[in-house]
C-alpha atoms as a PDB file:
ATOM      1  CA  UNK A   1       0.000   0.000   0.000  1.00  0.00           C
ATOM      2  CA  UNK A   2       1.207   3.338  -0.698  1.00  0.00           C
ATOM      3  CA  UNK A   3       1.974   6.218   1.696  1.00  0.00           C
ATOM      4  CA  UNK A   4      -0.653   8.044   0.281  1.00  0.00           C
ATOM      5  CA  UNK A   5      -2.849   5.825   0.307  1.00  0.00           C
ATOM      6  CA  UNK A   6      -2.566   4.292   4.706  1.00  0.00           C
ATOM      7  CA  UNK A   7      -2.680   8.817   4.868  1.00  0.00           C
ATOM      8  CA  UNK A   8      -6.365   8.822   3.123  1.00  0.00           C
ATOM      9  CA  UNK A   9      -7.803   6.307   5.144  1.00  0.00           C
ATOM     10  CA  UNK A  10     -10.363   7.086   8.054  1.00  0.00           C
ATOM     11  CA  UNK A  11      -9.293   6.742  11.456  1.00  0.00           C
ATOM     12  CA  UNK A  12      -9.981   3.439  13.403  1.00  0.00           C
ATOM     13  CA  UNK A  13     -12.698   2.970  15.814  1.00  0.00           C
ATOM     14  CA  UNK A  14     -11.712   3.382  19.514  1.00  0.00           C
ATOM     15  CA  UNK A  15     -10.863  -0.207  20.631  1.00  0.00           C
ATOM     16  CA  UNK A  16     -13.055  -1.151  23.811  1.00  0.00           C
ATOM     17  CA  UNK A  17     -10.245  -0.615  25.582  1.00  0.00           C
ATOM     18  CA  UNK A  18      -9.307   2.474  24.354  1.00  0.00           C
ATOM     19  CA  UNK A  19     -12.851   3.355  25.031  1.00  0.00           C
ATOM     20  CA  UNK A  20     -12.533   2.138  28.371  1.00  0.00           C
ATOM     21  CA  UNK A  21      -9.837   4.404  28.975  1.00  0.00           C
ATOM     22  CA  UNK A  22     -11.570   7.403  27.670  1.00  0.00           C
ATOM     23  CA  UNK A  23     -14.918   6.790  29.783  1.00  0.00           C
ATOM     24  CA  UNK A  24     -11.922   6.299  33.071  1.00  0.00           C
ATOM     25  CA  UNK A  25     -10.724   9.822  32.317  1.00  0.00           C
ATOM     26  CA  UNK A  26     -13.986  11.275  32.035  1.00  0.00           C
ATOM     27  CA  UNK A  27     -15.486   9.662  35.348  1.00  0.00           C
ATOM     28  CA  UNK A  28     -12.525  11.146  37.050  1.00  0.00           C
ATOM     29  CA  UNK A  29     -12.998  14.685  35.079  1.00  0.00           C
ATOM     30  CA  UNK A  30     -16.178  15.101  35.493  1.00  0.00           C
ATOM     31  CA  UNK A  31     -17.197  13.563  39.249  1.00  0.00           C
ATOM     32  CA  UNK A  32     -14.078  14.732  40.601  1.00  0.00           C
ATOM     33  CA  UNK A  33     -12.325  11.436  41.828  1.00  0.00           C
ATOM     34  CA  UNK A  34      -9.914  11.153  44.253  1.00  0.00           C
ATOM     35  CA  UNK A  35      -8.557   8.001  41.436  1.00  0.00           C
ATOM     36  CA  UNK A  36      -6.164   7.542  38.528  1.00  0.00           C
ATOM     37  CA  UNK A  37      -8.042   6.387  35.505  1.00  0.00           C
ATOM     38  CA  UNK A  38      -5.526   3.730  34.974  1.00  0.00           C
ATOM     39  CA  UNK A  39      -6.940   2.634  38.228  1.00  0.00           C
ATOM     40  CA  UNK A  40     -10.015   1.909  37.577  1.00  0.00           C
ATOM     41  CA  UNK A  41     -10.668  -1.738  37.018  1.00  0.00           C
ATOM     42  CA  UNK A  42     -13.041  -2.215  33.751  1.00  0.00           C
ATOM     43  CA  UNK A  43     -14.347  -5.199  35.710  1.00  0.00           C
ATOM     44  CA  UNK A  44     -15.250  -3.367  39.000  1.00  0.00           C
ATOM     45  CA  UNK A  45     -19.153  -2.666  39.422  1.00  0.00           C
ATOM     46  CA  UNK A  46     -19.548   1.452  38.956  1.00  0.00           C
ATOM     47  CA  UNK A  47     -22.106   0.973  41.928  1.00  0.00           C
ATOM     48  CA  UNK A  48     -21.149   0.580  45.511  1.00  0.00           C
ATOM     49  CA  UNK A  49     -18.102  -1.187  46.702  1.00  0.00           C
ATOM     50  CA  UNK A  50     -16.366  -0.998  43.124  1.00  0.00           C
ATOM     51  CA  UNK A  51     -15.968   2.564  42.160  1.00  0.00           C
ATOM     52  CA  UNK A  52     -18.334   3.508  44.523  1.00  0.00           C
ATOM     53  CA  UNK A  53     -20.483   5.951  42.409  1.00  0.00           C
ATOM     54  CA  UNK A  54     -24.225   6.443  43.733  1.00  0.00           C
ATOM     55  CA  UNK A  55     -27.744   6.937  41.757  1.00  0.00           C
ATOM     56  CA  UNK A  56     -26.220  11.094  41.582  1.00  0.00           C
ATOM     57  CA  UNK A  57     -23.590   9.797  39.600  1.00  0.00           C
ATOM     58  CA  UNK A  58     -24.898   7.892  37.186  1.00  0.00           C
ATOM     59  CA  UNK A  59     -27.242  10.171  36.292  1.00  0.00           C
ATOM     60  CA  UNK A  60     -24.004  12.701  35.615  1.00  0.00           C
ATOM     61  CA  UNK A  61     -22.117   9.881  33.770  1.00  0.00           C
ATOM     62  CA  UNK A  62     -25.485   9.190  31.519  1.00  0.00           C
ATOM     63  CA  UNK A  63     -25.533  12.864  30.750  1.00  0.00           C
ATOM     64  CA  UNK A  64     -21.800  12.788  29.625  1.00  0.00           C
ATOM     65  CA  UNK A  65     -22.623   9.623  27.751  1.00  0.00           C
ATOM     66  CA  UNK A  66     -25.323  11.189  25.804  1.00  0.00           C
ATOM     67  CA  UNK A  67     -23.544  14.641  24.997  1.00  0.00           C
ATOM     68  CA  UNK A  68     -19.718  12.720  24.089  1.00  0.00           C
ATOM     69  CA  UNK A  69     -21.172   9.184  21.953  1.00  0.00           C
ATOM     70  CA  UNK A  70     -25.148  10.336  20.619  1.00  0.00           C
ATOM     71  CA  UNK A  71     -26.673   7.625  22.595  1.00  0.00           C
ATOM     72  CA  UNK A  72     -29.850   8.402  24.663  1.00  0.00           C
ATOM     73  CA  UNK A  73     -29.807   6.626  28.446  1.00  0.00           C
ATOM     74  CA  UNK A  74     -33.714   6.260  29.679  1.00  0.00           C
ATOM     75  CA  UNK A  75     -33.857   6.440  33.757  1.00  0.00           C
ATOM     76  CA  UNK A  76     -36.593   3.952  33.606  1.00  0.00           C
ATOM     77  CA  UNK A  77     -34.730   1.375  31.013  1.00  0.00           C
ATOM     78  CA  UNK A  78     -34.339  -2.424  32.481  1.00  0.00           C
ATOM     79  CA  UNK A  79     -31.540  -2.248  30.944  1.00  0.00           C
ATOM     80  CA  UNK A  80     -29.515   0.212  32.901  1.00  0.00           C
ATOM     81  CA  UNK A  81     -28.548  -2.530  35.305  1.00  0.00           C
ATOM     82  CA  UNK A  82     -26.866  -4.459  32.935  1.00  0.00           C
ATOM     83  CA  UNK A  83     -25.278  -1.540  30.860  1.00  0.00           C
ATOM     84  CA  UNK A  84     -23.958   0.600  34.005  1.00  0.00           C
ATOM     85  CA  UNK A  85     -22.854  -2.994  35.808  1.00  0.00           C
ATOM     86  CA  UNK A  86     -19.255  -2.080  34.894  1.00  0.00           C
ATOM     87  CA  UNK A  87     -16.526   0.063  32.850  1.00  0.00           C
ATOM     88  CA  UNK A  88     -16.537  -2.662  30.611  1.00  0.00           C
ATOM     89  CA  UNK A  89     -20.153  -3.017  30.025  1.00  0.00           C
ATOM     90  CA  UNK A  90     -20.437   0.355  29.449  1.00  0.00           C
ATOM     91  CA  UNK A  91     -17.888   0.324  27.032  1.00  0.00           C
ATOM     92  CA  UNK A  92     -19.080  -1.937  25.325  1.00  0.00           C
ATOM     93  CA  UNK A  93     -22.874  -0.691  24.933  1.00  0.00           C
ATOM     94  CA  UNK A  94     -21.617   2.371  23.925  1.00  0.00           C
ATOM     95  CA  UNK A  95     -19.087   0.704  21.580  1.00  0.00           C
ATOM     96  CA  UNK A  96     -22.035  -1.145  19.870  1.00  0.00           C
ATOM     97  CA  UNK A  97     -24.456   1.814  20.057  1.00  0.00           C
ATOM     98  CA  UNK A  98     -22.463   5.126  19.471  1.00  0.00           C
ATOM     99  CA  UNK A  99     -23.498   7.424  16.590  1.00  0.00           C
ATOM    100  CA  UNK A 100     -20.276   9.823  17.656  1.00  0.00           C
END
């Protein structure tokens, strides 16, 4: 392939882990915690004894969600459970769902 040609083509997809990694930085940014986003285990639950965030912050991180990947978070979903059950879940369902 030529040089010009690898210069023309789009940008890849974020990686789930490189979305992971974006979505740690942002938790940190925008609910000011006292973390690293390295730190933050993609396998930890977001709610309680994992990162520790409460109904507050979810609500913040499903605003941030919505305004930095075009996906729209219902409050009353069934789903929510599932999707905000980890970094890595949510990575994922954005992954699969983002129109950004």
């Amino acid at each position: 392939m030529s040089d010009k040609a690898s210069l023309m083509q789009k940008p890849a997809p974020l990686t789930d882990v490189g979305l992971q990694r974006e979505l740690a930085a942002l938790f940190v940014q925008a609910l000011n915690l006292e973390v690293q986003p390295q730190d933050i285990d993609p396998d930890a639950p977001l709610y309680g004894e994992g990162l520790g965030l409460d109904s507050i912050d979810i609500l913040e991180v499903a605003l941030i969600v919505s305004k930095q990947y075009g996906i729209q978070l219902r409050a009353d979903s069934q789903e929510n459970q599932q999707i905000f059950r980890s970094l890595g879940h949510l990575a994922g369902y954005i992954a699969a769902r983002r129109t950004k």
